[in-house]
N, C-alpha and C. Protein backbone atom coordinates (compact mmCIF):
# COMPACT_ATOMS: atom_id res chain seq x y z
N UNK A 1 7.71 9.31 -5.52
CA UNK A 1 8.17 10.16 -6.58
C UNK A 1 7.65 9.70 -7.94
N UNK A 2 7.70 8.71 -8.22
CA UNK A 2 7.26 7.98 -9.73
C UNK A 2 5.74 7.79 -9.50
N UNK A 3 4.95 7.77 -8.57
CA UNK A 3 3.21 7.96 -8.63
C UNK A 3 3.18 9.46 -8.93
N UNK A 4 4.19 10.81 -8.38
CA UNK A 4 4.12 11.86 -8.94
C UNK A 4 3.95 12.38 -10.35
N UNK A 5 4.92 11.45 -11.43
CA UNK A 5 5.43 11.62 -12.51
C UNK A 5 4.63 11.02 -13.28
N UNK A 6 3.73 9.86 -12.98
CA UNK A 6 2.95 9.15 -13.30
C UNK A 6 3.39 7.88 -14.16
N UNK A 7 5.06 7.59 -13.62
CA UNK A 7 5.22 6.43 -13.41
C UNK A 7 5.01 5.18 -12.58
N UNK A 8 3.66 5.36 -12.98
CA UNK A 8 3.09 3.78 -11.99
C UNK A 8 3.78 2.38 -11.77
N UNK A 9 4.00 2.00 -13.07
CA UNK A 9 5.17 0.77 -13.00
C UNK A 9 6.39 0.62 -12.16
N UNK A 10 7.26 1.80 -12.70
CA UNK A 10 8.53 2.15 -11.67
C UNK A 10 7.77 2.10 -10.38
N UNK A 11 6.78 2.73 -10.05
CA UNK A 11 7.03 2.79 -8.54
C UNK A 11 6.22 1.80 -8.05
N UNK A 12 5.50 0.97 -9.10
CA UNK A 12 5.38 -0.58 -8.41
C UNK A 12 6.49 -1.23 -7.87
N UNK A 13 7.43 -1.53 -8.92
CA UNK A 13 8.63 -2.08 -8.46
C UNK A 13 9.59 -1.44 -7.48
N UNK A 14 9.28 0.23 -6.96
CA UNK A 14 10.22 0.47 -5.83
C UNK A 14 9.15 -0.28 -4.41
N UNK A 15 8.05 -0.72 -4.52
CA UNK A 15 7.37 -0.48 -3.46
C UNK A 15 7.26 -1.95 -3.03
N UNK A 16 7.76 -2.92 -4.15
CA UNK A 16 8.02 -3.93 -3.68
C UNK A 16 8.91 -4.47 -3.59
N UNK A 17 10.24 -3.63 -4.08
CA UNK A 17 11.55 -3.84 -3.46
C UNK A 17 11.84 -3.47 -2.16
N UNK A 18 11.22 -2.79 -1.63
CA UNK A 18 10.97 -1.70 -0.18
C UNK A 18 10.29 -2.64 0.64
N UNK A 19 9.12 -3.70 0.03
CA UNK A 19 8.79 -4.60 1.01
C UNK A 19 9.48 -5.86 1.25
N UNK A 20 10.19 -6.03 0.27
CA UNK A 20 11.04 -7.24 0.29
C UNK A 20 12.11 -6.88 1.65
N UNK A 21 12.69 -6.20 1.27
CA UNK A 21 13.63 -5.40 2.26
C UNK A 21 12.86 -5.63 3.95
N UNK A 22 11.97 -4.84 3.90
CA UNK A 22 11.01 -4.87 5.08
C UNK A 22 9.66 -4.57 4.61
N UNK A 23 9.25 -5.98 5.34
CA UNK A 23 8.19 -6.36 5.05
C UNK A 23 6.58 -5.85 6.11
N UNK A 24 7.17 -5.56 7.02
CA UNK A 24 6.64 -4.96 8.09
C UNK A 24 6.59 -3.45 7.77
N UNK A 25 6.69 -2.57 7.03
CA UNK A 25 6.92 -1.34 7.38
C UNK A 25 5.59 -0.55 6.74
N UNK A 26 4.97 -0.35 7.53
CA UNK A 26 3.78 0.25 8.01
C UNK A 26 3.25 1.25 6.60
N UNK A 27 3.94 1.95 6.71
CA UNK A 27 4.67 3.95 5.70
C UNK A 27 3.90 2.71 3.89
N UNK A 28 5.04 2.39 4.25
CA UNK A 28 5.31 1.52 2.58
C UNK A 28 4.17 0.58 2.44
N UNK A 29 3.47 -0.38 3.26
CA UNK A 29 2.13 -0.65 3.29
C UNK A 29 0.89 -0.11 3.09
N UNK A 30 1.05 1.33 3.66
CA UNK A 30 -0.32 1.91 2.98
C UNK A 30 -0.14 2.91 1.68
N UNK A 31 0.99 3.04 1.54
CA UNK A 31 1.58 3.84 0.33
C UNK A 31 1.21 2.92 -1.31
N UNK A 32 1.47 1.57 -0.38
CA UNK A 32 1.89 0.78 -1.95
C UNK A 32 -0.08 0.24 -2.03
N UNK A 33 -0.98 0.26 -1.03
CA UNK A 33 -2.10 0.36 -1.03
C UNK A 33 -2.76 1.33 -1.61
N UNK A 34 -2.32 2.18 -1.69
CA UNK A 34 -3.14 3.41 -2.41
C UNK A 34 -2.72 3.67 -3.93
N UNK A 35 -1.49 3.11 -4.11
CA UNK A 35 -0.96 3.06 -5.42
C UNK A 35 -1.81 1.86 -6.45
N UNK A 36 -1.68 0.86 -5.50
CA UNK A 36 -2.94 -0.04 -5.98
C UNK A 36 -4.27 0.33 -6.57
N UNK A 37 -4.87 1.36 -5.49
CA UNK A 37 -6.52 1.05 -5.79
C UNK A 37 -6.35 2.08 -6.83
N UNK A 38 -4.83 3.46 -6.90
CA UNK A 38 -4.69 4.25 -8.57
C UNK A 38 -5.17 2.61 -9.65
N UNK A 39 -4.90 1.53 -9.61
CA UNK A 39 -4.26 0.82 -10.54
C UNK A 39 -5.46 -0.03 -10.72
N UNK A 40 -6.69 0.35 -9.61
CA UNK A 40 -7.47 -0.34 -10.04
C UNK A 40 -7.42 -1.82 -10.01
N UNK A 41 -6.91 -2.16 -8.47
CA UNK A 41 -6.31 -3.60 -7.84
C UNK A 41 -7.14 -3.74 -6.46
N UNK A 42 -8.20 -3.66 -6.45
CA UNK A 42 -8.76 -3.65 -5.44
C UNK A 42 -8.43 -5.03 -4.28
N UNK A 43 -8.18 -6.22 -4.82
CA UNK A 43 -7.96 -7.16 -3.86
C UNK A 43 -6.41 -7.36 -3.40
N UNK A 44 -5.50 -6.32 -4.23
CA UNK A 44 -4.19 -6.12 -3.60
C UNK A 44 -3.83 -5.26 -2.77
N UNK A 45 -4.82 -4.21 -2.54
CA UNK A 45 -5.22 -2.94 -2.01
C UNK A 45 -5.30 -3.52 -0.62
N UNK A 46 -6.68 -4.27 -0.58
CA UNK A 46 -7.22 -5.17 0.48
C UNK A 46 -6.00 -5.51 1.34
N UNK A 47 -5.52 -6.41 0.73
CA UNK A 47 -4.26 -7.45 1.31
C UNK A 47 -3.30 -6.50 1.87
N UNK A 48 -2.85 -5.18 1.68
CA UNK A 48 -1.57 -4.61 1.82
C UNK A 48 -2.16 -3.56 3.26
N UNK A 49 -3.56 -3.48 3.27
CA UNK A 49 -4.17 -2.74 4.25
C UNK A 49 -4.52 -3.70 5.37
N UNK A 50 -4.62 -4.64 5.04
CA UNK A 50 -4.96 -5.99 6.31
C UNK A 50 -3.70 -6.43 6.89
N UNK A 51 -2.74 -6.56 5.66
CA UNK A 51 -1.08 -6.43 6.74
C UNK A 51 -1.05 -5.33 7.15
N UNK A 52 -1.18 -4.25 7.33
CA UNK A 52 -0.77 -2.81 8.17
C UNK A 52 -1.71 -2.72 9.31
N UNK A 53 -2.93 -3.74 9.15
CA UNK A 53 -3.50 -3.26 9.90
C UNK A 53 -3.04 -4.69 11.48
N UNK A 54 -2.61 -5.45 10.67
CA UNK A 54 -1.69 -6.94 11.57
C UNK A 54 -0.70 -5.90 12.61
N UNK A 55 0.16 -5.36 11.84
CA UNK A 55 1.07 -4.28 12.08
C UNK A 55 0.48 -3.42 13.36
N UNK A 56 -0.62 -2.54 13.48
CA UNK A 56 -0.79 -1.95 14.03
C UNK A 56 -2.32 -1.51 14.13
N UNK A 57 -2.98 -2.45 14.78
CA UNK A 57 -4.45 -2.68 14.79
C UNK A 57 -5.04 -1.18 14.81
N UNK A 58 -4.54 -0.10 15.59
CA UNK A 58 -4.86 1.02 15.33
C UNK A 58 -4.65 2.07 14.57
N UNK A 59 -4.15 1.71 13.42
CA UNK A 59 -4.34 2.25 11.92
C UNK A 59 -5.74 3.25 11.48
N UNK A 60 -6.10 4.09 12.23
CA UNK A 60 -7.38 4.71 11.72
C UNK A 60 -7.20 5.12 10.26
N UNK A 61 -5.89 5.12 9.83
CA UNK A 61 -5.97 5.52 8.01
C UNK A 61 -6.46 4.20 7.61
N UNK A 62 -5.60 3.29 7.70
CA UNK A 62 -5.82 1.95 7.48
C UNK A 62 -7.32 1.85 6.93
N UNK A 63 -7.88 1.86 8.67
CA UNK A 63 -9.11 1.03 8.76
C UNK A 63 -10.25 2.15 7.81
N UNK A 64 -10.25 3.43 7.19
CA UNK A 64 -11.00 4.00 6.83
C UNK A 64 -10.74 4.12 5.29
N UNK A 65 -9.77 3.33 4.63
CA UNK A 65 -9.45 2.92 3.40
C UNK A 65 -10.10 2.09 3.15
N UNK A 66 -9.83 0.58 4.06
CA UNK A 66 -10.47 -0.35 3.92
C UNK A 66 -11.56 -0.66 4.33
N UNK A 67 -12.51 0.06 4.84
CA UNK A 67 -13.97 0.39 4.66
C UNK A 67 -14.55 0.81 3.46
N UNK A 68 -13.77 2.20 3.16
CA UNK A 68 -14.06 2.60 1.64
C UNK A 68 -14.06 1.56 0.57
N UNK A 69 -13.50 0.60 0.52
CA UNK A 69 -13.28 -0.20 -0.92
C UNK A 69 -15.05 -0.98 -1.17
């Protein structure tokens, strides 16, 4: 909702309150990855797509993000 509004900040901090919570959760891993590379974070991007992809090696979103970078 706040990447909608183009509150980037706010929804930094929901996306890593959401991982704190669960840290595993797949949804919120590639969400908070794409919010990243908006932000022009390319090696946090990286990191949040390589845990999802730990998660679930067959990630074809995953793996075609993190090709792109």
């Amino acid at each position: 909702m706040y990447v909608n509004i183009g509150n980037l900040t706010e929804a930094q901090k929901c996306y890593q309150k959401a991982l704190a919570l669960n840290p595993d959760y797949e949804t919120t891993l590639l969400n908070y990855a794409a919010l990243q590379l908006l932000l022009q974070n390319k090696p946090a991007a990286k990191n949040l797509l390589q845990r999802a992809l730990k998660i679930n090696p067959n990630n074809n979103q995953a793996k075609a993000i993190l090709q792109s970078i």
